[in-house]
N, C-alpha and C. Protein backbone atom coordinates (compact mmCIF):
# COMPACT_ATOMS: atom_id res chain seq x y z
N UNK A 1 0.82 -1.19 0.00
CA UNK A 1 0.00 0.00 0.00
C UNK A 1 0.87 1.26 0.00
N UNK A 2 1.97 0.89 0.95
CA UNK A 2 2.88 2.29 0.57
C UNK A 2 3.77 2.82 -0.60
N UNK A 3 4.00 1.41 -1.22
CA UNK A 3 4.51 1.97 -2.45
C UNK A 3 3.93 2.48 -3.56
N UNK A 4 2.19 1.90 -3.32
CA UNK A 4 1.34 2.67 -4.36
C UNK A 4 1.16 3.86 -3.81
N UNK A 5 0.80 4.40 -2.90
CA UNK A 5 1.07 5.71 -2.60
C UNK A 5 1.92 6.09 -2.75
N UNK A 6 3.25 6.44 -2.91
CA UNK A 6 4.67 7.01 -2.96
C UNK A 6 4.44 6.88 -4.67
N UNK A 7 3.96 6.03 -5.20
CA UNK A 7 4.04 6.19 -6.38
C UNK A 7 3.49 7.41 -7.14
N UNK A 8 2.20 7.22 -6.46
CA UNK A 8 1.09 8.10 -7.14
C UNK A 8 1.46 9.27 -6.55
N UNK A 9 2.11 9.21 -5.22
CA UNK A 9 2.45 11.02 -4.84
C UNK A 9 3.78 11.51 -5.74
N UNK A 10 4.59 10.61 -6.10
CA UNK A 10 5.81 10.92 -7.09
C UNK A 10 5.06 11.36 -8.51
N UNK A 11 3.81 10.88 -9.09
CA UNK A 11 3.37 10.70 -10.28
C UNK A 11 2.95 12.03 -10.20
N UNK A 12 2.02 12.23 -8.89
CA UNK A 12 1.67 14.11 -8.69
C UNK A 12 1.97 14.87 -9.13
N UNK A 13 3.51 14.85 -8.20
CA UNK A 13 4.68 15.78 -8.09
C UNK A 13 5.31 15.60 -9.62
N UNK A 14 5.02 15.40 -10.25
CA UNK A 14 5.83 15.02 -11.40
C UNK A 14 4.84 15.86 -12.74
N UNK A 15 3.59 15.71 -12.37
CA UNK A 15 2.56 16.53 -12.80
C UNK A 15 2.38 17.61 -13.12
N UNK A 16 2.69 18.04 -11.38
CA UNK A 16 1.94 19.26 -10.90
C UNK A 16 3.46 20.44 -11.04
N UNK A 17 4.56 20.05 -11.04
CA UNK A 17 6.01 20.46 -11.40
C UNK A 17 6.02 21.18 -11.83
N UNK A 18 5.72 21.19 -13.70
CA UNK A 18 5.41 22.03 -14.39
C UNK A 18 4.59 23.19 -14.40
N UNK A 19 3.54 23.33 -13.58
CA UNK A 19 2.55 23.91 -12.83
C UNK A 19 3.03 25.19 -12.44
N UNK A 20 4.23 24.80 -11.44
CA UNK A 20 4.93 25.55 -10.14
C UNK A 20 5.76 26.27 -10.67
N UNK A 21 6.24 26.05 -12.34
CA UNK A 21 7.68 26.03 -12.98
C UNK A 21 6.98 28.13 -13.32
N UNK A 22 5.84 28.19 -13.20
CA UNK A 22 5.35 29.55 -14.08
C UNK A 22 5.41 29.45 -15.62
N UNK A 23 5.42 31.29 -15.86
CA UNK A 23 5.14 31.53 -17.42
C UNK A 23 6.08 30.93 -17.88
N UNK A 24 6.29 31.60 -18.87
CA UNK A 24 7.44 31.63 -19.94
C UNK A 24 8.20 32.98 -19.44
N UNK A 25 9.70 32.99 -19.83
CA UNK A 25 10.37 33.85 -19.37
C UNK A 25 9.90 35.38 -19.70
N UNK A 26 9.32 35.78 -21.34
CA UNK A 26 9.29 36.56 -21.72
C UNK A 26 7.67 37.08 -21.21
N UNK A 27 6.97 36.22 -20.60
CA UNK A 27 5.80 36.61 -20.08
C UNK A 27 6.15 37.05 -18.52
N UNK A 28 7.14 36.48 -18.29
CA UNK A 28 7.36 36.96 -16.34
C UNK A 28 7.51 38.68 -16.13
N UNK A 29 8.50 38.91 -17.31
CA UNK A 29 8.86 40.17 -17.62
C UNK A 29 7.46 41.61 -17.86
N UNK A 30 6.41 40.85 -18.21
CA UNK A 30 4.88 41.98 -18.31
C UNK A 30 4.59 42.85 -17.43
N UNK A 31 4.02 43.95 -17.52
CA UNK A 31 4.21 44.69 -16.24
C UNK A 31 2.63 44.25 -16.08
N UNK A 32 2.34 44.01 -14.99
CA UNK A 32 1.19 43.90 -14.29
C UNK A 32 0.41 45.22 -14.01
N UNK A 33 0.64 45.83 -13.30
CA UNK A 33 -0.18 47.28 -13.28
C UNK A 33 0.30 48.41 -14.52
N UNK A 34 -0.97 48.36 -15.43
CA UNK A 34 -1.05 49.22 -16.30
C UNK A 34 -1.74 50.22 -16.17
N UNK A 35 -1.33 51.14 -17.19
CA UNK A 35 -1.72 52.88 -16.97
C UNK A 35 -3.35 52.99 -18.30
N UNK A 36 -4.06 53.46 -17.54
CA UNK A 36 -5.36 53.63 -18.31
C UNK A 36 -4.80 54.32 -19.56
N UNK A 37 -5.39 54.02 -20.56
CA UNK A 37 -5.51 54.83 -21.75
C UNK A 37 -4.02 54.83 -22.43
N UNK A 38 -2.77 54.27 -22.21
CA UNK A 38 -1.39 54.09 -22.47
C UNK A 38 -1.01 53.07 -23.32
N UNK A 39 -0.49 53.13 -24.62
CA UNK A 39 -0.45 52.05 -25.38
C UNK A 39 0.98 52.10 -25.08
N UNK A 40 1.67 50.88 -24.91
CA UNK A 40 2.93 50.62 -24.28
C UNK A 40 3.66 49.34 -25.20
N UNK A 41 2.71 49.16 -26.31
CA UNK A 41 3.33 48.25 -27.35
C UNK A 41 3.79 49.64 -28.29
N UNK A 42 4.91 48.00 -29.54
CA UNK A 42 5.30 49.14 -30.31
C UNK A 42 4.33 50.45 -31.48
N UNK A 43 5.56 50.93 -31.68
CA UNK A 43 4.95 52.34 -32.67
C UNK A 43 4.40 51.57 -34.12
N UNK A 44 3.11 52.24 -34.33
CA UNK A 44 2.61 52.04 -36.08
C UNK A 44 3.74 52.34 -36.53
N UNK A 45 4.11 51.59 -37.76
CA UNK A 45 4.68 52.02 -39.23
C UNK A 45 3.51 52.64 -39.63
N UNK A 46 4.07 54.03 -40.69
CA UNK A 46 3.26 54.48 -41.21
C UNK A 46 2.97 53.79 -42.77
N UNK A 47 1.98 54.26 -43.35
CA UNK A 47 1.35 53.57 -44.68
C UNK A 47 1.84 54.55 -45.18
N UNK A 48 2.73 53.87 -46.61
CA UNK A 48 2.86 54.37 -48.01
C UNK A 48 1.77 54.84 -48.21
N UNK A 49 1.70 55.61 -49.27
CA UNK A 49 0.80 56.26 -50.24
C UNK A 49 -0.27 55.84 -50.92
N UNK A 50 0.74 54.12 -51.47
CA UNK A 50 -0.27 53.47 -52.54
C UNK A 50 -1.10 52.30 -51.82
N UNK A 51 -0.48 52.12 -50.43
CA UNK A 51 -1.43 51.64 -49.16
C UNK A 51 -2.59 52.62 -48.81
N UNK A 52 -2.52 53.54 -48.57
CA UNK A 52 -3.43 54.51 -48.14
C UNK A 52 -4.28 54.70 -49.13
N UNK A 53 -4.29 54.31 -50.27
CA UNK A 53 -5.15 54.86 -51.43
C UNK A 53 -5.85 53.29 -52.07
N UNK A 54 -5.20 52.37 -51.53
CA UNK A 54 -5.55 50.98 -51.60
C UNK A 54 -6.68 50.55 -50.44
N UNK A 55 -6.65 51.24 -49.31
CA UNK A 55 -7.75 51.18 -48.16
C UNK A 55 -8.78 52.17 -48.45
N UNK A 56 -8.37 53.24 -49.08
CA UNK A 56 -9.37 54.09 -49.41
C UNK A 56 -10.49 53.52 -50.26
N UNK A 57 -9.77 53.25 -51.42
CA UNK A 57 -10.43 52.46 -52.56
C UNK A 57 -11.73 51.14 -51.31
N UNK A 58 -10.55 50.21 -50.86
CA UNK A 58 -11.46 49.16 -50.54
C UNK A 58 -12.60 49.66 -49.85
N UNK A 59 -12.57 50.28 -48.88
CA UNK A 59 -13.56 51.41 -47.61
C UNK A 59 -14.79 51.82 -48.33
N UNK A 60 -14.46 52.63 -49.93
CA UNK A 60 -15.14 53.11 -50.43
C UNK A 60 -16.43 52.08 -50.88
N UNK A 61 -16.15 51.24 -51.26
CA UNK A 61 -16.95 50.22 -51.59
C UNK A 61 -18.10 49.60 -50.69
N UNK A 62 -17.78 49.92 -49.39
CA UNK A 62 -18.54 49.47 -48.21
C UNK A 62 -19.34 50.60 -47.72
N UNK A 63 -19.86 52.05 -48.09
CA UNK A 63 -20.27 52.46 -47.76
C UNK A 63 -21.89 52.58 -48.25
N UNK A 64 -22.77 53.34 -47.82
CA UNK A 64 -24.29 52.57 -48.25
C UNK A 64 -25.05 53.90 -48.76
């Protein structure tokens, strides 16, 4: 009886390990308390010309 227990508590622990281990490194790093209204990812690239006139075009089409 005790070795099936020791087993199944090793099998747990063996489980639950990964569990305890946390995020991923690059997620530990997130800041937790954020600032209302603050975008804190990166900057837009801006749109070329013939982008901007390519959304225009499509946009245009959707209006009623």
């Amino acid at each position: 009886m005790t070795v099936i227990r020791r087993t199944a508590g090793l099998m747990a622990l063996l489980l639950v390990t990964p569990l305890l281990a946390g995020c991923n490194e690059e997620e530990q790093a997130r800041p937790i308390h954020l600032e209302k209204g603050v975008y804190r990812g990166a900057a837009d690239t801006q749109l070329s010309a013939d982008q901007t006139r390519a959304l225009q075009q499509r946009s245009a089409g959707q209006r009623f």
